[in-house]
N, C-alpha and C. Protein backbone atom coordinates (compact mmCIF):
# COMPACT_ATOMS: atom_id res chain seq x y z
N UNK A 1 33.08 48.86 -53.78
CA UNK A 1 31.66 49.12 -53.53
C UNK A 1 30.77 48.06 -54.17
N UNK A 2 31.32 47.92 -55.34
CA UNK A 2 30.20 46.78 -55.95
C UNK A 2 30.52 44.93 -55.43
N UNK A 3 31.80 45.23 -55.14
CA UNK A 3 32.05 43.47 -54.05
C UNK A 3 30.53 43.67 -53.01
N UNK A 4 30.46 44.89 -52.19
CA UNK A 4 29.75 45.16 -50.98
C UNK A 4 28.99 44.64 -51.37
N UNK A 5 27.89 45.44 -52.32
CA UNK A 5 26.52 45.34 -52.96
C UNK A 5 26.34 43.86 -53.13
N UNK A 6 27.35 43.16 -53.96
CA UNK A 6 26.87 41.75 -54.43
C UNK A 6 26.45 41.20 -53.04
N UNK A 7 27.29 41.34 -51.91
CA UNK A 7 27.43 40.26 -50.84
C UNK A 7 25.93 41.02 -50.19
N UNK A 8 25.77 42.03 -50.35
CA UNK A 8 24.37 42.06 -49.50
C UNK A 8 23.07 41.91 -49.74
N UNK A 9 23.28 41.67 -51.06
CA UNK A 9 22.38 41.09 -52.02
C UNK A 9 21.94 39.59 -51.59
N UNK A 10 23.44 38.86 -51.94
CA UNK A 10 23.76 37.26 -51.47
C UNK A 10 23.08 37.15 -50.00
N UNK A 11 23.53 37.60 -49.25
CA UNK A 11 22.81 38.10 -47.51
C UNK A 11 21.38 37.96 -47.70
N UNK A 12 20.29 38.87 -48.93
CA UNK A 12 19.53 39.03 -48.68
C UNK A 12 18.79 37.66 -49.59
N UNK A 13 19.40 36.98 -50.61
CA UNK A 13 18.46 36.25 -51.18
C UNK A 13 18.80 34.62 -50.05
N UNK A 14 19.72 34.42 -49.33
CA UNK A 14 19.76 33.71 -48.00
C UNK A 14 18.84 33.34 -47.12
N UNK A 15 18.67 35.28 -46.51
CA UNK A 15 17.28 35.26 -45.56
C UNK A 15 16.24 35.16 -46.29
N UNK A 16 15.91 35.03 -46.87
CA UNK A 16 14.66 35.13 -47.46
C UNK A 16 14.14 33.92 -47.90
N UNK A 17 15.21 32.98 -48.49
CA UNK A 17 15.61 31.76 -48.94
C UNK A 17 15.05 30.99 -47.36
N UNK A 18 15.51 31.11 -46.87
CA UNK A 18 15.18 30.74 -44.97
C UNK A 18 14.00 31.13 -44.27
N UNK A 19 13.55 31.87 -44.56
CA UNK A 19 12.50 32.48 -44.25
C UNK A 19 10.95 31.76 -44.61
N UNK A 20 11.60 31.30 -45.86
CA UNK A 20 10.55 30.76 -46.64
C UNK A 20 10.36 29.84 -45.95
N UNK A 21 11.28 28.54 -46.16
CA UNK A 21 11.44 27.39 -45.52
C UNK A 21 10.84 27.01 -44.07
N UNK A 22 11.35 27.83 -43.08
CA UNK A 22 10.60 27.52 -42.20
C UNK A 22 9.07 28.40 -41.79
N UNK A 23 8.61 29.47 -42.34
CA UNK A 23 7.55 30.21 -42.58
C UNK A 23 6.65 29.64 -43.53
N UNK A 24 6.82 29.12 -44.11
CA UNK A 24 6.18 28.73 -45.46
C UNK A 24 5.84 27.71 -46.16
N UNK A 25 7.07 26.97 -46.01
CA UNK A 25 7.59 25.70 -46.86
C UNK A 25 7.31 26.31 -48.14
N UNK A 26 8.06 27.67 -48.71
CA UNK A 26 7.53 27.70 -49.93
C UNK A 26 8.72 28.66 -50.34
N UNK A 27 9.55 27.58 -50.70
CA UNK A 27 10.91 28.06 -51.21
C UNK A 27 11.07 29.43 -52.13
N UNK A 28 12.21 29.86 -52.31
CA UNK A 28 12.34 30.82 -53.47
C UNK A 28 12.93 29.90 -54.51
N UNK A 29 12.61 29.91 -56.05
CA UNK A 29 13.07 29.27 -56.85
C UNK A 29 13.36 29.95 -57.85
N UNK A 30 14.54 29.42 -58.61
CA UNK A 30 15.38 30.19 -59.76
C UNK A 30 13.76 30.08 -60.97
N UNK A 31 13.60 31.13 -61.70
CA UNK A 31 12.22 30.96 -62.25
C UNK A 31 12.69 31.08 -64.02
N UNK A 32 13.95 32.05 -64.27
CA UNK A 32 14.42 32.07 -65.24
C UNK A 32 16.35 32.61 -65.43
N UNK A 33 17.22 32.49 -66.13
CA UNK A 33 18.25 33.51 -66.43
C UNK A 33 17.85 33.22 -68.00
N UNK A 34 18.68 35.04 -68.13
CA UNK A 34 18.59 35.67 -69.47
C UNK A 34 19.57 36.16 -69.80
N UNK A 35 20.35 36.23 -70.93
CA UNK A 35 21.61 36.30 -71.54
C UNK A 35 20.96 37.62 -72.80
N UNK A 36 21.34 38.87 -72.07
CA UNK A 36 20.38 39.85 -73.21
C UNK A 36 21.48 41.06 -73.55
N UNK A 37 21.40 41.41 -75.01
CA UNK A 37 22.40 41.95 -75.27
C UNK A 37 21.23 42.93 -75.63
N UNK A 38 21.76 44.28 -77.01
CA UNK A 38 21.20 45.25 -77.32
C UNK A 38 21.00 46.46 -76.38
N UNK A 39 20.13 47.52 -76.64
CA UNK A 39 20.29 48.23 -76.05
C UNK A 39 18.72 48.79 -75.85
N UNK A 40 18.19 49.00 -74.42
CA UNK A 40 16.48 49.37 -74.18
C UNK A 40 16.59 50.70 -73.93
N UNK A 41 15.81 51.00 -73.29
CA UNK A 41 15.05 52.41 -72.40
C UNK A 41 16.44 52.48 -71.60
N UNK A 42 16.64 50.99 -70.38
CA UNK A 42 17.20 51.12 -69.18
C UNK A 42 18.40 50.54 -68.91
N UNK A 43 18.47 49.59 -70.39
CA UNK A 43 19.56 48.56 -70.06
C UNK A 43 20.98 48.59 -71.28
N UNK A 44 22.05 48.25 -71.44
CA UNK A 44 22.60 48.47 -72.67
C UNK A 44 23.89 47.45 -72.54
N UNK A 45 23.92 46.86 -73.75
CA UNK A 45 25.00 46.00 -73.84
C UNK A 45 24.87 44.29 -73.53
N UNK A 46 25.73 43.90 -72.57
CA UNK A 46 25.33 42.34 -72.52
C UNK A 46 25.23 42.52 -71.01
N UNK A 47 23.47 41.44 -70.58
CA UNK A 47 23.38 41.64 -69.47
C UNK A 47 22.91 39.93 -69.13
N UNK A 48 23.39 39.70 -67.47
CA UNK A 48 22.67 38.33 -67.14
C UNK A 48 21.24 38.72 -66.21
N UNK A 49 20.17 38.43 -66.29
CA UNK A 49 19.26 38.97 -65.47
C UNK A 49 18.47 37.72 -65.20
N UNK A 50 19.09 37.78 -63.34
CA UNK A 50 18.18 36.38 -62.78
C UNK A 50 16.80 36.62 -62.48
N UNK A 51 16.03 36.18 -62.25
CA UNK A 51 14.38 35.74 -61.91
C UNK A 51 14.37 34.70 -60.85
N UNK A 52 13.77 35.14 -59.37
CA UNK A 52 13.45 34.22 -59.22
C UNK A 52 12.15 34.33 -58.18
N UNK A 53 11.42 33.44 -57.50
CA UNK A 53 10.43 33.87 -56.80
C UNK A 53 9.47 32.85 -56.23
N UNK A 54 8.33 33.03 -55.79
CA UNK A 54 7.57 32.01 -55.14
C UNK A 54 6.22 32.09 -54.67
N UNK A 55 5.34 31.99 -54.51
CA UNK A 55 4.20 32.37 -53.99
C UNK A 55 4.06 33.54 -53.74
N UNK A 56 4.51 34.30 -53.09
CA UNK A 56 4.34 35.58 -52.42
C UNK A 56 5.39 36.62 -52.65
N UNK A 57 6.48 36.08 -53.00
CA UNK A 57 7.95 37.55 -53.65
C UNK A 57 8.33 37.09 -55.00
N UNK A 58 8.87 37.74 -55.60
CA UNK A 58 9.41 37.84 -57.03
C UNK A 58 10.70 38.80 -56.40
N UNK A 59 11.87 37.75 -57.07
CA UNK A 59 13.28 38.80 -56.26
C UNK A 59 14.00 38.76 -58.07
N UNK A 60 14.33 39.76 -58.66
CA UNK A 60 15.57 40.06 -59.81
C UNK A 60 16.75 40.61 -59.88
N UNK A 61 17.49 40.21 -60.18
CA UNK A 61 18.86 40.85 -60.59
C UNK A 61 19.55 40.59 -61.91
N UNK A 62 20.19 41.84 -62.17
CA UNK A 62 20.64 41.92 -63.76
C UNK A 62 22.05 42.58 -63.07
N UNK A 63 23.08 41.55 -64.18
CA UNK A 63 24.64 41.77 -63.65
C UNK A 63 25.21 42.40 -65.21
N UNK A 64 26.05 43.46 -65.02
CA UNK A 64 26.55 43.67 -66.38
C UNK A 64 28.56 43.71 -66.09
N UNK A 65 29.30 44.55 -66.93
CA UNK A 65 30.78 44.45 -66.09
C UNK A 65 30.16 45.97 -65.44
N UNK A 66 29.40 47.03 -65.91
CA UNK A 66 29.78 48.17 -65.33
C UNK A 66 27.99 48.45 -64.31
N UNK A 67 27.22 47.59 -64.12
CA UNK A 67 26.18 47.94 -63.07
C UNK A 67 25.43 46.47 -62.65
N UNK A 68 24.63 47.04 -61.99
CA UNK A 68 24.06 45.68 -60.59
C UNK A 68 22.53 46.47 -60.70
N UNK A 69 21.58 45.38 -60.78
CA UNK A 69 20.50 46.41 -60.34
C UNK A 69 19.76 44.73 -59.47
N UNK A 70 18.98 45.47 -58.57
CA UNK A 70 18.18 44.24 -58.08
C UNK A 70 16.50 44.72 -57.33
N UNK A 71 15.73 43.69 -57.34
CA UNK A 71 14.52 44.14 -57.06
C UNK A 71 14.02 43.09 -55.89
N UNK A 72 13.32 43.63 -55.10
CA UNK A 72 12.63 42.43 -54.36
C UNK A 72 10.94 42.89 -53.94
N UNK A 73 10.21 42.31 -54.55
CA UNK A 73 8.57 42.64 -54.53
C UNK A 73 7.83 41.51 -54.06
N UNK A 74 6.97 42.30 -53.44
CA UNK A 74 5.80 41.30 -52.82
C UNK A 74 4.57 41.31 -53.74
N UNK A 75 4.13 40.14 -54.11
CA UNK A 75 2.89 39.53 -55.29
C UNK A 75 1.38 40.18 -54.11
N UNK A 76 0.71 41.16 -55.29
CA UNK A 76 -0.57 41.77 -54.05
C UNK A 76 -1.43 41.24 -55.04
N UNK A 77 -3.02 40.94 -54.62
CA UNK A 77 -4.15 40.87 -55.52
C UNK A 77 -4.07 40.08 -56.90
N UNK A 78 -3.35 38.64 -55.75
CA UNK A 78 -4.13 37.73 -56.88
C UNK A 78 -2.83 38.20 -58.05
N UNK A 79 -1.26 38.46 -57.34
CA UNK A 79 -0.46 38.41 -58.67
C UNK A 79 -0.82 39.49 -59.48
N UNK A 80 -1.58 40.50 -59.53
CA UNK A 80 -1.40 41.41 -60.23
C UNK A 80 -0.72 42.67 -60.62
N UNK A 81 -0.41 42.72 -58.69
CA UNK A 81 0.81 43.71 -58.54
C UNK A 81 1.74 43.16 -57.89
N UNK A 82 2.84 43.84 -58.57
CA UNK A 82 4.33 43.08 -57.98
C UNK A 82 5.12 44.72 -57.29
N UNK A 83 5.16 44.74 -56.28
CA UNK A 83 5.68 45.93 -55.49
C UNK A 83 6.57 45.97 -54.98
N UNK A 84 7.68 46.96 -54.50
CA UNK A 84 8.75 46.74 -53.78
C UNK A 84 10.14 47.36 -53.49
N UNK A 85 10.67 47.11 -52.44
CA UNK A 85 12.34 48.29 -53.13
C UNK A 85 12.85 47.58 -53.95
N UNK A 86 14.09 48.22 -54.69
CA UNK A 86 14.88 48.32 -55.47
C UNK A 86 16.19 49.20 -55.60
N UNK A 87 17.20 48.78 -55.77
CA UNK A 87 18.55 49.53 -55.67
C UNK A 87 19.73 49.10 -56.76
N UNK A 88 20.55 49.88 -57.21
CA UNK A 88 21.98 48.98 -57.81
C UNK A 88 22.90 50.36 -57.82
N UNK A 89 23.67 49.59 -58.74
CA UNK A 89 25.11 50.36 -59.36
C UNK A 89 25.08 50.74 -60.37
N UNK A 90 25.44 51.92 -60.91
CA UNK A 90 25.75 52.18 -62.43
C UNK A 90 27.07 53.15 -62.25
N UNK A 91 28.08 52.96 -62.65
CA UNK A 91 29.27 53.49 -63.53
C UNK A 91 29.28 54.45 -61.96
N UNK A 92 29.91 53.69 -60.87
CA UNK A 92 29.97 54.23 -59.61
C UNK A 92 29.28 55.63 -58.44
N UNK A 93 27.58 55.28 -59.60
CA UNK A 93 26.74 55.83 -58.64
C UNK A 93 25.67 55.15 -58.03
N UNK A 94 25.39 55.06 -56.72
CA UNK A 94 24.53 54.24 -56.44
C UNK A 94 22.84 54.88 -56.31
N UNK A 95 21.80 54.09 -56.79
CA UNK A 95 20.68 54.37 -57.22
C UNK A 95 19.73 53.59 -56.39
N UNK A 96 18.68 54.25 -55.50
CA UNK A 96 17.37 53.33 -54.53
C UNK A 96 16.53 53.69 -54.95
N UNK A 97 15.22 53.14 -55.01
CA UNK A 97 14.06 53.46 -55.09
C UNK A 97 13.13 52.66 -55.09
N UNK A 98 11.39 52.67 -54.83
CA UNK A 98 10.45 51.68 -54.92
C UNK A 98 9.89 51.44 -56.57
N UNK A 99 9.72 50.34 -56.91
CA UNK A 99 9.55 49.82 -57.48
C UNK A 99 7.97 48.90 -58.44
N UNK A 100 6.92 49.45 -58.89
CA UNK A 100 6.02 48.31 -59.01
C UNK A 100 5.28 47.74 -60.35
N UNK A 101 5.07 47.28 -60.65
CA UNK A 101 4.65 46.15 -61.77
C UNK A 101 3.08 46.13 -61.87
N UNK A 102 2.20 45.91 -62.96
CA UNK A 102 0.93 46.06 -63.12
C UNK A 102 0.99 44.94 -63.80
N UNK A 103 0.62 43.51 -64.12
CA UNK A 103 0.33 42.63 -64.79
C UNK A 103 -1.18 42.39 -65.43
N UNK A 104 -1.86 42.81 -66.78
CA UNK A 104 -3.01 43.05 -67.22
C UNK A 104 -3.07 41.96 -68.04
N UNK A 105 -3.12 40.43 -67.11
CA UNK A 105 -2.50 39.00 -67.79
C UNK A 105 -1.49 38.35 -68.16
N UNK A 106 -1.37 38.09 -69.58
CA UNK A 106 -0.19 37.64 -69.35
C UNK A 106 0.40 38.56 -70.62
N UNK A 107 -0.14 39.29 -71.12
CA UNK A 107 0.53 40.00 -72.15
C UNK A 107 0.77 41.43 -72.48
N UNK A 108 0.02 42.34 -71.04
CA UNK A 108 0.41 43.70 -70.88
C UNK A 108 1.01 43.89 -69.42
N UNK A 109 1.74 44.82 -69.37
CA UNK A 109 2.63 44.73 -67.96
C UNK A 109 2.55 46.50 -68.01
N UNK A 110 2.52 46.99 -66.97
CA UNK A 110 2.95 48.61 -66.87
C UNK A 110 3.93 48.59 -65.68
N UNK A 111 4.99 49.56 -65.60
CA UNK A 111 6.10 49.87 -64.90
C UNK A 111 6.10 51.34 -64.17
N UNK A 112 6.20 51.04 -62.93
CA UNK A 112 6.07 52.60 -62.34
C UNK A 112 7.49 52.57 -61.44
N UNK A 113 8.25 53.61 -61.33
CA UNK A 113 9.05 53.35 -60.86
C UNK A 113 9.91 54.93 -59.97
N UNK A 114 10.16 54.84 -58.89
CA UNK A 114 10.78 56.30 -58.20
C UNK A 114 11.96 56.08 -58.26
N UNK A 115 13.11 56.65 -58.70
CA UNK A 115 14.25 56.62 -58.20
C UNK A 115 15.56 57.67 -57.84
N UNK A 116 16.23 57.39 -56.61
CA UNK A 116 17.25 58.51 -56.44
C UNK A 116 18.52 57.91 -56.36
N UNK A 117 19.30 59.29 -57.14
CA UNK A 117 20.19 58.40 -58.11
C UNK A 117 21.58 59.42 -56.53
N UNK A 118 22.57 59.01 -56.37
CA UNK A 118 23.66 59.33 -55.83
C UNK A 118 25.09 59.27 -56.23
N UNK A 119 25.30 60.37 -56.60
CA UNK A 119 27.06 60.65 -57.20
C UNK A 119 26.86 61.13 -58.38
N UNK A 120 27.68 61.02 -59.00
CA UNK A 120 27.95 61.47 -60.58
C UNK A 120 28.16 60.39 -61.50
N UNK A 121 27.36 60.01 -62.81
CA UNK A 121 27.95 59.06 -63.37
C UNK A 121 29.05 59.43 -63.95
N UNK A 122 30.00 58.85 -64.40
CA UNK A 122 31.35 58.81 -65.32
C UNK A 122 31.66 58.18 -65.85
N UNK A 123 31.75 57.46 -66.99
CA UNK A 123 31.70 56.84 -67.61
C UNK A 123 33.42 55.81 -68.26
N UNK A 124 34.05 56.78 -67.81
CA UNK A 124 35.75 56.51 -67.23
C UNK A 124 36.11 55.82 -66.06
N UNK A 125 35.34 56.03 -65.37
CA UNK A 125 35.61 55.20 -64.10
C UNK A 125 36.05 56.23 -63.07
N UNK A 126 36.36 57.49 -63.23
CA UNK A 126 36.64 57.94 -61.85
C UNK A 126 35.82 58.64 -60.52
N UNK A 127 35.10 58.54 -61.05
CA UNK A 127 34.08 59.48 -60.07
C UNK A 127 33.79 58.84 -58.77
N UNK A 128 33.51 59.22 -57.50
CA UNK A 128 33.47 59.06 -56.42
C UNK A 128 31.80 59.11 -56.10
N UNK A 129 31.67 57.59 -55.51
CA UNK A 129 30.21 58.07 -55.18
C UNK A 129 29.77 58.11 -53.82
N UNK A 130 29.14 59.45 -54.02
CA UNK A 130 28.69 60.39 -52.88
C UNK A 130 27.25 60.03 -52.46
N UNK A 131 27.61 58.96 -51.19
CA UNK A 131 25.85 58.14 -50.77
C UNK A 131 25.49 59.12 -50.08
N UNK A 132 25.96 60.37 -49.37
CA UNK A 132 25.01 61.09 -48.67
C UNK A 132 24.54 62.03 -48.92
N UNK A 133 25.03 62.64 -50.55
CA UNK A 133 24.50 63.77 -51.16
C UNK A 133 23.30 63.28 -52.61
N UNK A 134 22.34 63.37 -51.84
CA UNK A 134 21.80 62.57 -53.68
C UNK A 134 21.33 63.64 -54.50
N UNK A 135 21.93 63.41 -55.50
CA UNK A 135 21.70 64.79 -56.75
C UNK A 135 20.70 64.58 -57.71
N UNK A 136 19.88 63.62 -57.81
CA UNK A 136 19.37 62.85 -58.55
C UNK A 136 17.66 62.33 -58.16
N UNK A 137 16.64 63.14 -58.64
CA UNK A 137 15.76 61.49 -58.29
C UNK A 137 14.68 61.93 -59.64
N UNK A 138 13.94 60.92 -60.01
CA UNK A 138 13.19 60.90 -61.02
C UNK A 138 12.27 60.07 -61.29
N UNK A 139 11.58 59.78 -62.10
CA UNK A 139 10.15 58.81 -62.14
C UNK A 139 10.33 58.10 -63.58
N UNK A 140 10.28 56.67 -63.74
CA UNK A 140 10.30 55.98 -65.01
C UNK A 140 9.32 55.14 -65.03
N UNK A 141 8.13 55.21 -66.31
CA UNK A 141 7.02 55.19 -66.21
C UNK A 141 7.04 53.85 -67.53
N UNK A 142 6.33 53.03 -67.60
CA UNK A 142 6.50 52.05 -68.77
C UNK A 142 5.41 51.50 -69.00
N UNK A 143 4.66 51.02 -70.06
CA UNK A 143 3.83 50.10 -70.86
C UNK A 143 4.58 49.22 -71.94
N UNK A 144 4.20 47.78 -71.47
CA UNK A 144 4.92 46.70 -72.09
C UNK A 144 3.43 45.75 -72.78
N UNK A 145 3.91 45.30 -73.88
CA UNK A 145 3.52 44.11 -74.61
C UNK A 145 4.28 42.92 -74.98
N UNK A 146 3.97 41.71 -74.64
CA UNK A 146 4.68 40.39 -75.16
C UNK A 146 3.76 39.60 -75.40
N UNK A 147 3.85 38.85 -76.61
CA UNK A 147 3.58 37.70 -77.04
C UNK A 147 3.17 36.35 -76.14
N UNK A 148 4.25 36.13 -75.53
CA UNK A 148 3.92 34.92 -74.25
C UNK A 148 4.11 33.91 -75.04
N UNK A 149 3.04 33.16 -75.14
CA UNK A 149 3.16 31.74 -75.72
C UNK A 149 2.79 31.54 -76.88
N UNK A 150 2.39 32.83 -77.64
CA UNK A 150 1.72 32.70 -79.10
C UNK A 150 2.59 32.10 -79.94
N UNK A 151 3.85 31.91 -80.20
CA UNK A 151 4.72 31.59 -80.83
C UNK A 151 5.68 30.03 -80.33
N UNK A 152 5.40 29.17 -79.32
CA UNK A 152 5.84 28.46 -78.40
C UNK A 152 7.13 29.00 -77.69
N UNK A 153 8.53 28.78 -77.78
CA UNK A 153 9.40 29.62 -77.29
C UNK A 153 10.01 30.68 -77.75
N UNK A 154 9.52 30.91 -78.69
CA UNK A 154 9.96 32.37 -79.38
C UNK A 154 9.13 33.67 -78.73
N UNK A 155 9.35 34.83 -77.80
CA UNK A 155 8.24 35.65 -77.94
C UNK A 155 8.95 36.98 -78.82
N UNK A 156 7.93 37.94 -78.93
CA UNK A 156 8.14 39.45 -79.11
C UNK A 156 7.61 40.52 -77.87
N UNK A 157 8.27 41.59 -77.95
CA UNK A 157 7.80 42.42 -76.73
C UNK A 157 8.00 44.05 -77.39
N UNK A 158 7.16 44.47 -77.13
CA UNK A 158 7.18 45.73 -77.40
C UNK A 158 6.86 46.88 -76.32
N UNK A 159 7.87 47.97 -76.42
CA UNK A 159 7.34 48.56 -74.84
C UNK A 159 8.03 50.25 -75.87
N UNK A 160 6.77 50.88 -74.67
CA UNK A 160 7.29 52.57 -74.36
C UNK A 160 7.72 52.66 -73.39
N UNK A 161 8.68 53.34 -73.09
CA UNK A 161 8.91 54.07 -71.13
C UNK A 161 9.58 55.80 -71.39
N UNK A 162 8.91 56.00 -70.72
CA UNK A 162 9.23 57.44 -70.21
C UNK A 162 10.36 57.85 -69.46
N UNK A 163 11.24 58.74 -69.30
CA UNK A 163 12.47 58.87 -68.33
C UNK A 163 12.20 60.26 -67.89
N UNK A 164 11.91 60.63 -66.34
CA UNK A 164 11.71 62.04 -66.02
C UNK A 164 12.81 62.36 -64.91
N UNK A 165 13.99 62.47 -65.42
CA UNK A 165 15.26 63.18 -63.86
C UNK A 165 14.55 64.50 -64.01
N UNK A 166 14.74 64.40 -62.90
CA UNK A 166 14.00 66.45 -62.36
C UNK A 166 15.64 67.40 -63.05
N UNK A 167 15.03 68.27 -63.67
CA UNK A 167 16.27 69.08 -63.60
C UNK A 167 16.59 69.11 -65.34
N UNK A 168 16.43 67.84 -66.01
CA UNK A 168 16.53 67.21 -67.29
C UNK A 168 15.48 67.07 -68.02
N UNK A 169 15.44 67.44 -69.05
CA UNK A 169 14.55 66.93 -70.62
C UNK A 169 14.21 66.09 -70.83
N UNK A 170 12.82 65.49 -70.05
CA UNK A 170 12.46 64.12 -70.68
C UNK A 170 12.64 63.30 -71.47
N UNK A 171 12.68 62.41 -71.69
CA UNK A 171 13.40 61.54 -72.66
C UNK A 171 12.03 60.38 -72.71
N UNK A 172 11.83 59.49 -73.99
CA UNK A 172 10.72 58.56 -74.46
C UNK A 172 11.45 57.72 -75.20
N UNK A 173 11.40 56.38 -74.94
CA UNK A 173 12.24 55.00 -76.06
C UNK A 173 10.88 54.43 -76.32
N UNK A 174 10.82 53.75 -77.43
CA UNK A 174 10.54 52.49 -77.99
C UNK A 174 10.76 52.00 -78.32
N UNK A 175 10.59 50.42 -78.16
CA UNK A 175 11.31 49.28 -78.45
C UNK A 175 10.77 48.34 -78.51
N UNK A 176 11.62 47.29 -79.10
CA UNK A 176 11.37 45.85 -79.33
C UNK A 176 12.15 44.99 -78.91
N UNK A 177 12.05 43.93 -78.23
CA UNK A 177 12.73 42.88 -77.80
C UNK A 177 12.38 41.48 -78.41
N UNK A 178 13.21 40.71 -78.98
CA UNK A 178 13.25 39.37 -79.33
C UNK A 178 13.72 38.22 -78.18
N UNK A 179 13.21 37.87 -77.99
CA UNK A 179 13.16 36.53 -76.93
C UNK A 179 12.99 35.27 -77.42
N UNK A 180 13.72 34.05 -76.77
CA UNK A 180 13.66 32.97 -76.95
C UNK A 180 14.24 31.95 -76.19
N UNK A 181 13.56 31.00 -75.35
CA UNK A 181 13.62 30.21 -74.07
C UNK A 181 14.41 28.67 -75.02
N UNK A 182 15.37 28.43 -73.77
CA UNK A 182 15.84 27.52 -74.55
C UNK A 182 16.04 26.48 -72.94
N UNK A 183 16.87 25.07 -72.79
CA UNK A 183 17.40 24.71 -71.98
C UNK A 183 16.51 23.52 -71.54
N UNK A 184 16.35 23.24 -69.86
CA UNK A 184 15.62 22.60 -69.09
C UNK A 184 14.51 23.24 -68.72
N UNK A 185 13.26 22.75 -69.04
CA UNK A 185 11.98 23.95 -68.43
C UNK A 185 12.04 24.74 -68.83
N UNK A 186 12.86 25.36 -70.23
CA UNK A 186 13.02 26.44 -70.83
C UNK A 186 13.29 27.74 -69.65
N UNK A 187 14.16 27.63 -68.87
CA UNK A 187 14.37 28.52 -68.01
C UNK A 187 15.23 29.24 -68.54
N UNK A 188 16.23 29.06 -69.66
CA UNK A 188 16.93 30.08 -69.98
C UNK A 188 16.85 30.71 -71.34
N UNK A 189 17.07 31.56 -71.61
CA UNK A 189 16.55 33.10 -72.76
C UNK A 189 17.44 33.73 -73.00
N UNK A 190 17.15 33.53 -74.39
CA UNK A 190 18.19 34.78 -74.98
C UNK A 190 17.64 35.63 -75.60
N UNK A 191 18.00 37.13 -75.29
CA UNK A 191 17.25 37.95 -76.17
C UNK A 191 17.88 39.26 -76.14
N UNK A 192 17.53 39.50 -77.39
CA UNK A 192 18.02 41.14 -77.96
C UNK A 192 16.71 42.27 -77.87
N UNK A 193 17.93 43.76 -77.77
CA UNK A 193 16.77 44.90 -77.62
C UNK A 193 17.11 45.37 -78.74
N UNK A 194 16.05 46.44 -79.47
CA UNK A 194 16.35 47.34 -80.55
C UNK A 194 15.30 48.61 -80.24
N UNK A 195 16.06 49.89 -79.74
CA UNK A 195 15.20 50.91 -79.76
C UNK A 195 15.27 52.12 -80.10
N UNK A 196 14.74 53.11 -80.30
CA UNK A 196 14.40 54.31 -80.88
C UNK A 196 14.37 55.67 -79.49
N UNK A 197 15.22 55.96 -79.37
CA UNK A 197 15.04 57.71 -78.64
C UNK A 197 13.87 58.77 -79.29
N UNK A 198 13.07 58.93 -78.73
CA UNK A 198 12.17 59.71 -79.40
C UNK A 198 12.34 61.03 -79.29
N UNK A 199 13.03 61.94 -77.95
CA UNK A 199 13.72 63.40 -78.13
C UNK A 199 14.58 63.34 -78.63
N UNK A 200 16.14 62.77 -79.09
CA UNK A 200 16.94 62.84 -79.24
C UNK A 200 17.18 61.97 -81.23
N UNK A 201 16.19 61.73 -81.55
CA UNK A 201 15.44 60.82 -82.38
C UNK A 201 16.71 59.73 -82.87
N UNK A 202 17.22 58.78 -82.64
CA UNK A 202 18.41 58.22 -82.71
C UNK A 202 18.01 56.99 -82.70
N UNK A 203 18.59 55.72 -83.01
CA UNK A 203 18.23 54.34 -82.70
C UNK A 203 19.22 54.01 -81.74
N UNK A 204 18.76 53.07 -80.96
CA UNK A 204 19.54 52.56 -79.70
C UNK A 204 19.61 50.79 -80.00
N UNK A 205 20.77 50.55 -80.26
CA UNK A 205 21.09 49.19 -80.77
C UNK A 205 22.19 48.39 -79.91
């Protein structure tokens, strides 16, 4: 299932890639990769998460060994909103939903997000995922802060997000992320998460 996903992914950053070109002349371009370990709200462990985009779309994907997530949004008003579907893999359940971004410059971001989740996670690996029964959908809500350029390539980021599965006990993280651009054009970043469960009151490292 997750061979599938990659290749239709690959399929889709192609057309789009093409699309541009002769629609546009306004390529999609690799904008950043990130090499991010720790553990957030959404993400945990060591992840690669591409960036890339162009005038008018912003397309992401984050690869781990056990999930896939990817986004593809269209830039509305002047770049302020970034909108769009979104889908991946986690621990052989597959997850869709729309997606959108609030940019309040360059140093507050808010995250709204729907998603329905399909199958059972398992964390063993056996579970079967069931695309036509979805057991799952919920709303993840976020306010972000970063630094940007105050520091030259070093930033900080600080974020809340909310987690609401229907059915389940809300859940609230906060966190911090350390970032730091390194390479050609500083396109590539490394950075760690460190966060806090606020029902469950625990640190997430």
């Amino acid at each position: 299932m997750k061979t599938i996903i990659v290749f239709l992914v690959s399929v889709l950053i192609y057309t789009t890639t093409s699309f541009s070109q002769e629609k546009d002349a306004d390529t999609l371009k690799i904008k950043s990769v990130t090499v991010q370990s720790g553990q957030g709200a959404i993400t945990s462990g060591l992840y690669v998460i591409g960036s890339a985009g162009n005038s008018k779309i912003d397309f992401e994907a984050i690869f781990s060994s056990n999930d896939l997530y990817c986004s593809y949004r269209w830039k509305l008003f002047d770049d302020i909103v970034s909108v769009g579907p979104s889908g991946g893999y986690f621990y052989n359940s597959i997850w869709l939903g729309p997606q959108m971004f609030i940019f309040l410059g360059k140093h507050i971001s808010t995250l709204s997000w729907f998603c329905f989740s399909a199958g059972e996670i398992k964390f063993d690996g056996s579970a079967e995922t069931e695309i036509a029964k979805w057991r799952k959908m919920g709303f993840i809500n976020g306010v972000y802060f970063n630094t940007a350029d105050w520091f030259g390539d070093f930033s900080v980021g600080l974020g809340y997000t909310s987690i609401n599965w229907l059915k389940e006990i809300p859940k609230s993280v906060v966190g911090i992320k350390l970032s730091n651009k390194f390479g050609e054009a500083n396109k590539w970043t490394y950075a760690t998460d460190i966060s806090y469960e606020l029902r469950d009151k625990k640190m997430l490292y």
